[in-house]
N, C-alpha and C. Protein backbone atom coordinates (compact mmCIF):
# COMPACT_ATOMS: atom_id res chain seq x y z
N UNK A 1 133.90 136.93 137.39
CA UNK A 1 133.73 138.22 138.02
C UNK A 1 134.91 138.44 138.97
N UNK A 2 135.46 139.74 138.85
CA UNK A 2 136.92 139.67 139.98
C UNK A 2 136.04 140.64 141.53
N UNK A 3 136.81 140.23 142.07
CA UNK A 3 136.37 140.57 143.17
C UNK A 3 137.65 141.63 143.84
N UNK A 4 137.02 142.92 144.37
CA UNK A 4 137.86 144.21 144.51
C UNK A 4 137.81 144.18 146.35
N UNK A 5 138.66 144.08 146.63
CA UNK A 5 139.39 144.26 148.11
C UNK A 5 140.11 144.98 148.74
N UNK A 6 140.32 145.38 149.80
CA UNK A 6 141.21 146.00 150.21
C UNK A 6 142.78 145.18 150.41
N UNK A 7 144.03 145.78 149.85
CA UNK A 7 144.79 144.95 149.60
C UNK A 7 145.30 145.05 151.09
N UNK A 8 145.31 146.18 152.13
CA UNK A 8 145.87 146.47 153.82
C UNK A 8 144.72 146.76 154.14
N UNK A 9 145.04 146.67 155.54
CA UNK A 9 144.03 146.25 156.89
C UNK A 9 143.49 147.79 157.17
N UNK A 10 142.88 148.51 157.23
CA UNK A 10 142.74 149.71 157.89
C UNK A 10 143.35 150.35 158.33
N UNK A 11 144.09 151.63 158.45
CA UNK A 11 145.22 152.12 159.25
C UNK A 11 144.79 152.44 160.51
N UNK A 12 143.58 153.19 160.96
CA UNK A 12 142.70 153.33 162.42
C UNK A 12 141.35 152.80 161.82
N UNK A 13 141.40 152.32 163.48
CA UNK A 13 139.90 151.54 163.18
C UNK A 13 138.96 152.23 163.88
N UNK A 14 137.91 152.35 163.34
CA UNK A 14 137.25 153.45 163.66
C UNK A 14 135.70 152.87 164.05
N UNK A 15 135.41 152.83 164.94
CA UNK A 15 133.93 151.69 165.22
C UNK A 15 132.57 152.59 164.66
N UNK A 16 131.26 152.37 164.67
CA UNK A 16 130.30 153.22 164.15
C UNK A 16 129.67 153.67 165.64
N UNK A 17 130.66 152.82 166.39
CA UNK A 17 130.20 153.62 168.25
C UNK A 17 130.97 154.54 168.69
N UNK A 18 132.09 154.97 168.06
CA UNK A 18 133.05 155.75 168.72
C UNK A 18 132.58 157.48 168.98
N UNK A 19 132.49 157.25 170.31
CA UNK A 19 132.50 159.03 170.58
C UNK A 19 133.72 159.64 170.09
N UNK A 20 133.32 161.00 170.38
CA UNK A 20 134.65 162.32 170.15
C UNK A 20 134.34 162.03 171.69
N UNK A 21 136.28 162.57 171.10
CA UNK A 21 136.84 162.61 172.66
C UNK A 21 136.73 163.54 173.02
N UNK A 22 137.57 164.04 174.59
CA UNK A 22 137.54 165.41 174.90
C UNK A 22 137.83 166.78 173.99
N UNK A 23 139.18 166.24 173.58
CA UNK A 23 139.64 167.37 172.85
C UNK A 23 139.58 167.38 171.31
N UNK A 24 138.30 166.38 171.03
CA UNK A 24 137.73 167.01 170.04
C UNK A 24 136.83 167.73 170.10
N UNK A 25 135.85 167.13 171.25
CA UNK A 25 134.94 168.15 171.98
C UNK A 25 135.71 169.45 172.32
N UNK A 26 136.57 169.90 172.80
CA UNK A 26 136.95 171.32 173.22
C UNK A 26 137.65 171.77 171.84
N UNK A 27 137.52 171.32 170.68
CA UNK A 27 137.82 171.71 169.21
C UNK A 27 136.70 172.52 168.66
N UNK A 28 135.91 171.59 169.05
CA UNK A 28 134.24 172.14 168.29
C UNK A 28 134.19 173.23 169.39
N UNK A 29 133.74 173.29 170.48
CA UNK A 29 133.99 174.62 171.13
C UNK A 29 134.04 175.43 170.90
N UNK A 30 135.51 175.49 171.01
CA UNK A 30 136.66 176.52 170.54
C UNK A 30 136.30 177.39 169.48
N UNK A 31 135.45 176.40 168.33
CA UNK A 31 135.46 177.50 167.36
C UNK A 31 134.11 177.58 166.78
N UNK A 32 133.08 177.67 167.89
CA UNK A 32 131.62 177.11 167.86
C UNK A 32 131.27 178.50 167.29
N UNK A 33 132.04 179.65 167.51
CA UNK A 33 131.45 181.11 167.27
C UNK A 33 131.96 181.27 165.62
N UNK A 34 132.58 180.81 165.45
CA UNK A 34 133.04 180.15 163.66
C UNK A 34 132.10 179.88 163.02
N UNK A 35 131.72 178.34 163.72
CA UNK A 35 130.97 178.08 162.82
C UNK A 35 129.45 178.25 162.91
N UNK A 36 128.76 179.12 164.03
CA UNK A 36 127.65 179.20 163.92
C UNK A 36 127.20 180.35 163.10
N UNK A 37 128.58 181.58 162.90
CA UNK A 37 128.66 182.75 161.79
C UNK A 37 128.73 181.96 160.10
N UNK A 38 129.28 180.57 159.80
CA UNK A 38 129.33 180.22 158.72
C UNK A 38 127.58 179.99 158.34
N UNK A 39 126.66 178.97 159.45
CA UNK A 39 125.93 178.56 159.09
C UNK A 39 124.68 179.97 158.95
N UNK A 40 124.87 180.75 159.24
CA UNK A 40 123.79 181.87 159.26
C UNK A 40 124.21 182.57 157.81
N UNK A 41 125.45 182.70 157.37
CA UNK A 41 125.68 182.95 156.05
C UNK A 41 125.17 181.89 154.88
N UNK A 42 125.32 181.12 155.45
CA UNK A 42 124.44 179.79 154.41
C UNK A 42 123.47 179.92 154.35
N UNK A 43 122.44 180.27 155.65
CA UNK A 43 121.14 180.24 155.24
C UNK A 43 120.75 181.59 154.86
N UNK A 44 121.57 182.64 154.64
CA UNK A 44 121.20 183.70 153.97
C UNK A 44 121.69 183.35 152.69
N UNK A 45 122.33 182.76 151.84
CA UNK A 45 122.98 182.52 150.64
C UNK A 45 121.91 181.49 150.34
N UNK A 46 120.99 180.47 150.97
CA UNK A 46 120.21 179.35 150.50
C UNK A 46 118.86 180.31 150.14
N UNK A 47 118.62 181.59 150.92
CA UNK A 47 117.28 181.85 151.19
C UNK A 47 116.87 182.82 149.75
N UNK A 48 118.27 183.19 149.12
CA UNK A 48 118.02 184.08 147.87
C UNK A 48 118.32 182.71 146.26
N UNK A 49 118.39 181.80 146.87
CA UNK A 49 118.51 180.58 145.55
C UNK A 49 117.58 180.91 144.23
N UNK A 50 116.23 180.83 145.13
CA UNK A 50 114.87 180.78 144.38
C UNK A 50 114.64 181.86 143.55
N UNK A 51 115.41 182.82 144.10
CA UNK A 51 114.78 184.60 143.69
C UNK A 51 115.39 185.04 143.28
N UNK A 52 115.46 186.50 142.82
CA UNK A 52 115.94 187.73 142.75
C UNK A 52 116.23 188.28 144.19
N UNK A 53 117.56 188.11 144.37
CA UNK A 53 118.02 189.11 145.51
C UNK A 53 117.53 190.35 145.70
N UNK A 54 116.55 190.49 146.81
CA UNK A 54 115.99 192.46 147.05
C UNK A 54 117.31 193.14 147.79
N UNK A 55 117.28 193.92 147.75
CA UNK A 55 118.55 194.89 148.72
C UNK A 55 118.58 194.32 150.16
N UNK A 56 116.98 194.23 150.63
CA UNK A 56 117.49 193.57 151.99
C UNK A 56 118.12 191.89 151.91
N UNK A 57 118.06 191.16 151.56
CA UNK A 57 118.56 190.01 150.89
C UNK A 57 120.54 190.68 150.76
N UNK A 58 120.42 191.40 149.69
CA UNK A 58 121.77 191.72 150.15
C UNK A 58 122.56 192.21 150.84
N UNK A 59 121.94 192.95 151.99
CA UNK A 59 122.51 193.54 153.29
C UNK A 59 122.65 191.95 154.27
N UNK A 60 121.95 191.21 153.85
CA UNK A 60 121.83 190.11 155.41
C UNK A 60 122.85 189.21 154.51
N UNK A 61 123.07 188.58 153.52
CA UNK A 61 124.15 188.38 153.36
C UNK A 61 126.08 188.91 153.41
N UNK A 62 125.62 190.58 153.21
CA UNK A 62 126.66 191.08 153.85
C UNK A 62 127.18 191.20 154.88
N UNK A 63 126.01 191.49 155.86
CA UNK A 63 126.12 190.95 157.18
C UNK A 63 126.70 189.71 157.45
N UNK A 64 126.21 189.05 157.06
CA UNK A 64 126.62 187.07 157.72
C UNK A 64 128.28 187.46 157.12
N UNK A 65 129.07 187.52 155.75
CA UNK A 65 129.76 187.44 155.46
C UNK A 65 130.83 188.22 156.69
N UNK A 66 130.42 189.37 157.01
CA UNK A 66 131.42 190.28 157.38
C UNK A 66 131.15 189.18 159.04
N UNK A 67 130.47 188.98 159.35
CA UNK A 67 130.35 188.18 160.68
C UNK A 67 130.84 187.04 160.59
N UNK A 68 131.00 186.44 159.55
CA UNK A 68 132.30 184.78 159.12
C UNK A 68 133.91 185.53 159.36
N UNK A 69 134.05 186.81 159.19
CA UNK A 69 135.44 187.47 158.50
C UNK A 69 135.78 187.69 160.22
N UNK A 70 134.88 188.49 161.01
CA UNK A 70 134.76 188.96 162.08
C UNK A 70 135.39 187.46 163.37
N UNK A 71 134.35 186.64 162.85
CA UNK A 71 134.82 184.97 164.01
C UNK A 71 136.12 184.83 163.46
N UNK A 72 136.24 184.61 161.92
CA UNK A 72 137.42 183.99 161.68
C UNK A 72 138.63 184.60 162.46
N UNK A 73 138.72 186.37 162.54
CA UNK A 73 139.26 187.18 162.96
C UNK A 73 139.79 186.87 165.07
N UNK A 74 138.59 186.47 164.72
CA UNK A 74 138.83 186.34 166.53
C UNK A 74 139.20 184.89 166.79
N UNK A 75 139.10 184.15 166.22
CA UNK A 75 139.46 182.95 166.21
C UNK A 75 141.63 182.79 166.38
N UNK A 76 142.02 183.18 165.20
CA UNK A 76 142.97 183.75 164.80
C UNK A 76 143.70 184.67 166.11
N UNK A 77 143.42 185.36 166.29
CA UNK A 77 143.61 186.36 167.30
C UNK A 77 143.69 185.20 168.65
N UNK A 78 142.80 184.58 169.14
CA UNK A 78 142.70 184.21 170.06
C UNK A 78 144.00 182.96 170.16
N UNK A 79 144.23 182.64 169.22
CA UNK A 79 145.05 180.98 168.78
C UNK A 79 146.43 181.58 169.32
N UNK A 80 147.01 183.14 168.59
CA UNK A 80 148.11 183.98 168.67
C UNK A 80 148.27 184.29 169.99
N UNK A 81 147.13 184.52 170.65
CA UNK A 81 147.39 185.29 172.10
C UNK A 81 147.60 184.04 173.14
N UNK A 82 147.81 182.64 172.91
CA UNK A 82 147.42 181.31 174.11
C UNK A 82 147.03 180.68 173.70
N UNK A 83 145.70 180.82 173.17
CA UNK A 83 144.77 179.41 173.13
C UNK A 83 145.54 178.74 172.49
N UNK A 84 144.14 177.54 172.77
CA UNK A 84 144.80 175.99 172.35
C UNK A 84 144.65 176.27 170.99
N UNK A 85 146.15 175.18 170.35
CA UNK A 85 145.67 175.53 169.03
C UNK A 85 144.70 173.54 168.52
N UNK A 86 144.34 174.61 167.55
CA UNK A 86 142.97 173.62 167.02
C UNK A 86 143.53 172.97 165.65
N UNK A 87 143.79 171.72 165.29
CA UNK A 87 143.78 171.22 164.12
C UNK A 87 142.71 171.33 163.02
């Protein structure tokens, strides 16, 4: 039986204790209005899986969408005008 290894050592070592640091913390932040517009589009895109989309079904997905376009927008905007930029 051969036995499969890593042929190099890890490049960062990364513990299963390691916090985020600050400025990953002020990453998530930064673009917390991002991603809390992504996840409300998800759960309007999860909530029509089962079904037939009704019209209201497709207004609240239009909504969430144009409100992902809207953060992304300000996100963008905000990066251009100062802010920190975010990896």
């Amino acid at each position: 039986m051969m036995h499969i290894a890593a042929l190099q050592t890890a490049v960062t070592a990364i513990g299963p204790d390691r916090e985020p640091t600050a400025a990953e913390l002020d990453a998530i932040e930064y673009e917390m209005p991002l991603i809390r517009a992504e996840i409300e589009l998800l759960d309007a895109q999860i909530s029509t899986l089962d079904r037939t989309p009704s019209e209201l079904d497709r207004r609240r997905v239009r909504r969430a969408r144009r409100r992902v376009l809207a953060a992304r927008r300000a996100l963008v905007n905000r990066r251009t005008a100062g802010g920190p930029v975010v990896a």
